[in-house]
Protein backbone atom coordinates (compact mmCIF):
# COMPACT_ATOMS: atom_id res chain seq x y z
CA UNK A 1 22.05 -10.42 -7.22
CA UNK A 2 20.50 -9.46 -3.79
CA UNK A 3 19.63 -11.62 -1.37
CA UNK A 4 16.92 -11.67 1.62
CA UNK A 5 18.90 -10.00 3.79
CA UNK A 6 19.13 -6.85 1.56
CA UNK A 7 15.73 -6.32 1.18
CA UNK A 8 15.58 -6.34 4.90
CA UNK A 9 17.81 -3.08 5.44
CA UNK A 10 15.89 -0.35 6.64
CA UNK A 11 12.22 -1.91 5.81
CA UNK A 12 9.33 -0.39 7.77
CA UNK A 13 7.95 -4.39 8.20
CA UNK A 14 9.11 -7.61 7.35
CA UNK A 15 5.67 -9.53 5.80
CA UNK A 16 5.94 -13.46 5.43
CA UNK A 17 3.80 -14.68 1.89
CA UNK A 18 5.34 -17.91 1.21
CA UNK A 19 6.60 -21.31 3.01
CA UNK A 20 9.92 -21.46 1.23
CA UNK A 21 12.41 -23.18 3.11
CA UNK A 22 14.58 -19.81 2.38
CA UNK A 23 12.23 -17.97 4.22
CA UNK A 24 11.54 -20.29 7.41
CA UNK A 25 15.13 -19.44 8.81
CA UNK A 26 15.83 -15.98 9.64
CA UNK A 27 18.49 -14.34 12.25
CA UNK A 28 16.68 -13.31 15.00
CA UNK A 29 19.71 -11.91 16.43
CA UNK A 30 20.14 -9.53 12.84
CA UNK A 31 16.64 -8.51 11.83
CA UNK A 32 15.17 -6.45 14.43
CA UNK A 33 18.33 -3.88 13.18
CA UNK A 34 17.91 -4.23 9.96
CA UNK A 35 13.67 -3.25 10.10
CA UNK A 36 13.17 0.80 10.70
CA UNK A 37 9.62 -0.46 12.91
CA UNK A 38 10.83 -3.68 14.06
CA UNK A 39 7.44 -5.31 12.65
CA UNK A 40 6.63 -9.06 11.08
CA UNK A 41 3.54 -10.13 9.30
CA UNK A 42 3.38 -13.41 9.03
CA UNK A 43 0.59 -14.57 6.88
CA UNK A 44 2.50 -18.41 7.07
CA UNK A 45 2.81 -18.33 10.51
CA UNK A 46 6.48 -20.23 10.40
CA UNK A 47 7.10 -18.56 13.45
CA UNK A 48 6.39 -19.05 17.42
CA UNK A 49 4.97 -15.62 18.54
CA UNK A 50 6.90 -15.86 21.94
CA UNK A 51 10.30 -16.37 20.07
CA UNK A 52 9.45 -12.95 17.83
CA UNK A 53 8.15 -11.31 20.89
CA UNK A 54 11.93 -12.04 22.70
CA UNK A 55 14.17 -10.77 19.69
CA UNK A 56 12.43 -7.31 19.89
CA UNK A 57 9.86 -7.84 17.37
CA UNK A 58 5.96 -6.49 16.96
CA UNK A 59 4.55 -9.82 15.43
CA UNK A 60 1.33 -10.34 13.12
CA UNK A 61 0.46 -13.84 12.86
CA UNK A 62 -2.21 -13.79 10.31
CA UNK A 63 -4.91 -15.29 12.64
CA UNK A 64 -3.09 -15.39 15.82
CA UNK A 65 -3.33 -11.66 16.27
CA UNK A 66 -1.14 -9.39 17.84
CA UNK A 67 1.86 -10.17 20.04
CA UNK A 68 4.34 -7.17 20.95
CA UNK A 69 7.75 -7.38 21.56
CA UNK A 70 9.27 -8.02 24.92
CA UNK A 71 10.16 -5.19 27.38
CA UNK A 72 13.70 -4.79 26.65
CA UNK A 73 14.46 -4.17 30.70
């Protein structure tokens, strides 16, 4: 059976639908390689914008707008 994490291998965007407690915990340190565009939607908003922004990723929270990823230098 696959899991999360599968469906995360090579996605163009990761995009957050649901508060299940599977999906409030994910491995900041794994998913920016795993997405092709290194971009969440997060129509929950589970996550802190600043803690996306630092692991690389272009966050969407639905209503918070736009926060891009940190400048990796």
């Amino acid at each position: 059976m696959p899991c999360k994490d599968d469906a995360l291998q090579g996605a163009d965007a990761l995009v957050i639908v649901t508060e299940w407690q599977d999906y409030r915990v994910l491995n900041l340190e794994q998913v920016p390689q795993q997405l092709a565009d290194r971009v969440v939607f997060d129509g929950r908003n589970l996550f802190e914008p600043e803690h996306m922004a630092a692991a690389g990723l272009a966050y969407y929270g639905i209503g918070r707008g736009q926060v891009p990823p940190a400048c990796p230098y």
